[in-house]
C-alpha atoms as a PDB file:
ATOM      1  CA  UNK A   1      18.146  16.533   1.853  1.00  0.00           C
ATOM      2  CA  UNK A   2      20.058  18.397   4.866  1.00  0.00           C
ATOM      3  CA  UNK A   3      23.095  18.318   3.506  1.00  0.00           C
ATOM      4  CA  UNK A   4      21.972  20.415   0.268  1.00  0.00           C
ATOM      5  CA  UNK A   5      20.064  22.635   2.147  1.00  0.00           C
ATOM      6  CA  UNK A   6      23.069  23.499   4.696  1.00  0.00           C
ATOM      7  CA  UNK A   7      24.829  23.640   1.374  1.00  0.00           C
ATOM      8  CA  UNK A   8      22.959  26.358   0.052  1.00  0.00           C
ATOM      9  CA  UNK A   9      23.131  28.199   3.217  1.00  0.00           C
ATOM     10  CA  UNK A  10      27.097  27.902   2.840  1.00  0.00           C
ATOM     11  CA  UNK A  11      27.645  25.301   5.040  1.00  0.00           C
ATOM     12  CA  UNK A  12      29.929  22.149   3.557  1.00  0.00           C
ATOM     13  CA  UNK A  13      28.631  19.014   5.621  1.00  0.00           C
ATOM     14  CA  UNK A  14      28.722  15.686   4.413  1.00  0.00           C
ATOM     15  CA  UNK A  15      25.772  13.161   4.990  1.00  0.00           C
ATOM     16  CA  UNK A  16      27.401  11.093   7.601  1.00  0.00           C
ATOM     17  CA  UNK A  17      28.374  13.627   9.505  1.00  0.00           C
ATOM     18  CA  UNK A  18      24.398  15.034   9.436  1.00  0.00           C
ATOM     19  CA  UNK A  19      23.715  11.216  10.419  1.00  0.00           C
ATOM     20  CA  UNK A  20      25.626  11.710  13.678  1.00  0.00           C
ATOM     21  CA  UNK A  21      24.688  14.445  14.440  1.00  0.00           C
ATOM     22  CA  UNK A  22      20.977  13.381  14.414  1.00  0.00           C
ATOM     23  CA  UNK A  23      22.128  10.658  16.233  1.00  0.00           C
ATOM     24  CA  UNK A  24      23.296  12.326  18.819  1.00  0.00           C
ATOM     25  CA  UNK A  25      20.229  14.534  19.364  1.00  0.00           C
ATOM     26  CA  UNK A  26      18.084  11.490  18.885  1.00  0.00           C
ATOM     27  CA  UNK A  27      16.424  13.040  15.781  1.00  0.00           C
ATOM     28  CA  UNK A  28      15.338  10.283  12.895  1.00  0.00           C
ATOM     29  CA  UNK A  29      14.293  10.526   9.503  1.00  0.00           C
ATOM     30  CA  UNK A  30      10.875  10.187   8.748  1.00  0.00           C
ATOM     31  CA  UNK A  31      10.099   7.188   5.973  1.00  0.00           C
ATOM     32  CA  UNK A  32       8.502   4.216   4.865  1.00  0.00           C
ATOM     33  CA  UNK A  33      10.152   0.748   6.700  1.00  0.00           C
ATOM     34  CA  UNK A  34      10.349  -1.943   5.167  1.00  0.00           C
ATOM     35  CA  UNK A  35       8.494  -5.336   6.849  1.00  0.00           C
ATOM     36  CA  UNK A  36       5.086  -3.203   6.783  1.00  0.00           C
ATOM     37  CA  UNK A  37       3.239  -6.591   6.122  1.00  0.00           C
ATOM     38  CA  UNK A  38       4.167  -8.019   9.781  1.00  0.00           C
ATOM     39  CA  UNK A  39       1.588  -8.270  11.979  1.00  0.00           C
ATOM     40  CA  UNK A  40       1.316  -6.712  15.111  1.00  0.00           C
ATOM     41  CA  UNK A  41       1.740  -8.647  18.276  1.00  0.00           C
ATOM     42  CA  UNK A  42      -2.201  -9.617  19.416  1.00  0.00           C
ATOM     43  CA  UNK A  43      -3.554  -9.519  16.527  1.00  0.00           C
ATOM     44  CA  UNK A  44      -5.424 -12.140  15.111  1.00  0.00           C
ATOM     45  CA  UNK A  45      -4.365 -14.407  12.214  1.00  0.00           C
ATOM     46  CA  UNK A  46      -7.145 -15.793  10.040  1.00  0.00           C
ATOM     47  CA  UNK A  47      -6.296 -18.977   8.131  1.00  0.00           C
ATOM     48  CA  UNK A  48      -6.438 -19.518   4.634  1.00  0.00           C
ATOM     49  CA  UNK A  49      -9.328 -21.127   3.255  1.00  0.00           C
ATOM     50  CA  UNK A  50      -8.243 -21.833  -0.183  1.00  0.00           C
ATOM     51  CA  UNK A  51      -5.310 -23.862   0.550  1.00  0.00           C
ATOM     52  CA  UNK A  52      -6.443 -26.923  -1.380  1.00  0.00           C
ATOM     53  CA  UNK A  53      -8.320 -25.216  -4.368  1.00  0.00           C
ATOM     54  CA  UNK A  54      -7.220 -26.000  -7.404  1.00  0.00           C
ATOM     55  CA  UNK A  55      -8.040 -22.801  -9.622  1.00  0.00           C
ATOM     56  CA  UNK A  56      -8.880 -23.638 -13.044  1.00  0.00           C
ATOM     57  CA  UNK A  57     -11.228 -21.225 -14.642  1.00  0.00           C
ATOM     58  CA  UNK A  58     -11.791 -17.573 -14.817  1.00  0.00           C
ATOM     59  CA  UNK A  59     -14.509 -16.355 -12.119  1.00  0.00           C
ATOM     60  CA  UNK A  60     -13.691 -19.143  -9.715  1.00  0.00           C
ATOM     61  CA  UNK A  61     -12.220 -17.518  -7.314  1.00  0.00           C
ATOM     62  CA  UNK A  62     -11.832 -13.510  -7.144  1.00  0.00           C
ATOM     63  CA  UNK A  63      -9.421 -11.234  -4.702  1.00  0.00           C
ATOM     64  CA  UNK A  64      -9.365  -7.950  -3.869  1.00  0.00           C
ATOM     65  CA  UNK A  65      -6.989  -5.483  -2.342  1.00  0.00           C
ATOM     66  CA  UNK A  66      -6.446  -2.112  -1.273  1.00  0.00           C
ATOM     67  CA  UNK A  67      -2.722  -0.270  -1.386  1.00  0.00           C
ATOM     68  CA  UNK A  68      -1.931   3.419  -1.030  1.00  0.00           C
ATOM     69  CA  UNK A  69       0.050   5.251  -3.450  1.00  0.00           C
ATOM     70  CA  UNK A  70       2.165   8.290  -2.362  1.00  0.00           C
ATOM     71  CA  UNK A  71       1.544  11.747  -3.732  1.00  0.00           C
ATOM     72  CA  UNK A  72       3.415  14.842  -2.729  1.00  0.00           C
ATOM     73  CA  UNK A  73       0.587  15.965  -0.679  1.00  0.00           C
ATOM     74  CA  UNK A  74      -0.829  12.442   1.111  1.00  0.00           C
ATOM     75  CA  UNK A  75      -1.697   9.774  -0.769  1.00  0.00           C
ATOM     76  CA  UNK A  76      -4.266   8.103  -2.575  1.00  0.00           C
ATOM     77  CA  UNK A  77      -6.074   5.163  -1.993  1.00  0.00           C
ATOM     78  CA  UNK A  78      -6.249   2.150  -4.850  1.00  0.00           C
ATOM     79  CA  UNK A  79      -8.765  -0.648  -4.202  1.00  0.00           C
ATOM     80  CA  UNK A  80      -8.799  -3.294  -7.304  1.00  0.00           C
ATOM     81  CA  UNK A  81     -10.811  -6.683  -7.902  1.00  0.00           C
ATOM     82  CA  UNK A  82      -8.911  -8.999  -9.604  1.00  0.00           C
ATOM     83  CA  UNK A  83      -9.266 -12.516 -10.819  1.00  0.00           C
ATOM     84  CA  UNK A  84      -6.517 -14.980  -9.951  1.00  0.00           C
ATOM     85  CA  UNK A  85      -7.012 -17.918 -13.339  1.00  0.00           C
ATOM     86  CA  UNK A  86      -6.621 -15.084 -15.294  1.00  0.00           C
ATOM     87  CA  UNK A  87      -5.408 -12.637 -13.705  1.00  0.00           C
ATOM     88  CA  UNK A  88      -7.381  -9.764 -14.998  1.00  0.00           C
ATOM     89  CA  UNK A  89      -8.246  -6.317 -13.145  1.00  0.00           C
ATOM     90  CA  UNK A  90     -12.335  -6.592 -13.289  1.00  0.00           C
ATOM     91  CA  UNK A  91     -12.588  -2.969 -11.398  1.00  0.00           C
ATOM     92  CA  UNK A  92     -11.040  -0.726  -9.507  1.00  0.00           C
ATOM     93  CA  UNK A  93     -11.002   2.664  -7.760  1.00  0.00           C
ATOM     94  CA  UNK A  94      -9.155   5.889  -6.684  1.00  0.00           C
ATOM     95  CA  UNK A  95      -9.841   7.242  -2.937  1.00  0.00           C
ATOM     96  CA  UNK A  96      -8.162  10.024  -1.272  1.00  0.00           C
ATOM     97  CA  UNK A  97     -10.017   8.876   1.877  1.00  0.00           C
ATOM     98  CA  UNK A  98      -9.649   5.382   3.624  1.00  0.00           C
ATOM     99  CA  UNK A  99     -13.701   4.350   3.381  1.00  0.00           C
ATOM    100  CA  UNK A 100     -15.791   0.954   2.847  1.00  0.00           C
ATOM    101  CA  UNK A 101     -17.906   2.788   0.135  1.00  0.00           C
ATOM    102  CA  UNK A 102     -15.309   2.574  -2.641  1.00  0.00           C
ATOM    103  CA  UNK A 103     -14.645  -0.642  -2.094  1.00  0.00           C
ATOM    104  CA  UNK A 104     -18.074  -2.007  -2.267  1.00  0.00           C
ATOM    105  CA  UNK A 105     -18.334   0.622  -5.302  1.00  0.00           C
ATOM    106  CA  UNK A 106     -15.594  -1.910  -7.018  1.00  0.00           C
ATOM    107  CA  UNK A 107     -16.911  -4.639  -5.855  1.00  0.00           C
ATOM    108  CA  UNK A 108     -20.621  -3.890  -7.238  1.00  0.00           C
ATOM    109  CA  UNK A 109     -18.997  -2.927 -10.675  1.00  0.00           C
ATOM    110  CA  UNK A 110     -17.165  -6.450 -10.927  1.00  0.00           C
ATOM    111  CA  UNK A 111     -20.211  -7.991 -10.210  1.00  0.00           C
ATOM    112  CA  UNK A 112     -22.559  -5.915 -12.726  1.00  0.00           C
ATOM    113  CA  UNK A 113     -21.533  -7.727 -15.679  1.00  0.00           C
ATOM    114  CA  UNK A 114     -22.651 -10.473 -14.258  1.00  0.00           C
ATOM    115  CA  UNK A 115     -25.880  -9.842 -13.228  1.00  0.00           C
ATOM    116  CA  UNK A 116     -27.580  -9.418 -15.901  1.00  0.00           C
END
């Protein structure tokens, strides 16, 4: 991005020179890393209770999960239900905040069905 922005301004610069330069003035570009599944040193690892489960059937065993999406301003938040035999999205939902309600909103539409 510098590099066409200097450009405009009438400044040539290539992007490795911009790298060294930021180097230099210990200046870093801001992005996503990769490895952003690691866990953090001291944090607790839960085991995995399903280790020996043989899934056979749809409804037997349901997971959820919640994953951001990035948006030019932010992001969005996407919490889904899905079930692993089949592998089918049973709900999901949008958030632009980070809250329990819309997952237990997802969760309380996969169950609806259900319950009746």
């Amino acid at each position: 991005m510098l590099p066409g922005l200097l450009k405009a301004e009438g400044l040539a610069v290539g992007r490795l020179h911009i790298a060294t330069l930021m180097k230099k003035m210990g200046m870093e570009a801001i992005y996503r890393r990769p490895n952003t599944s690691k866990p953090a040193p001291g944090h607790k690892v839960y085991p995995y209770l399903l280790g020996k489960l043989a899934v056979t059937r749809p409804n037997q065993v349901w997971a959820t999960d919640i994953t951001y999406i990035p948006m030019a301003r932010g992001f969005v938040y996407l919490c889904a239900v899905v079930d692993w035999f089949s592998r089918r999205v049973l709900s999901w939902r949008l958030s632009i905040t980070l809250e329990t309600a819309v997952c237990i909103e997802a969760v309380e539409e996969a169950l609806a069905p259900r319950q009746a």
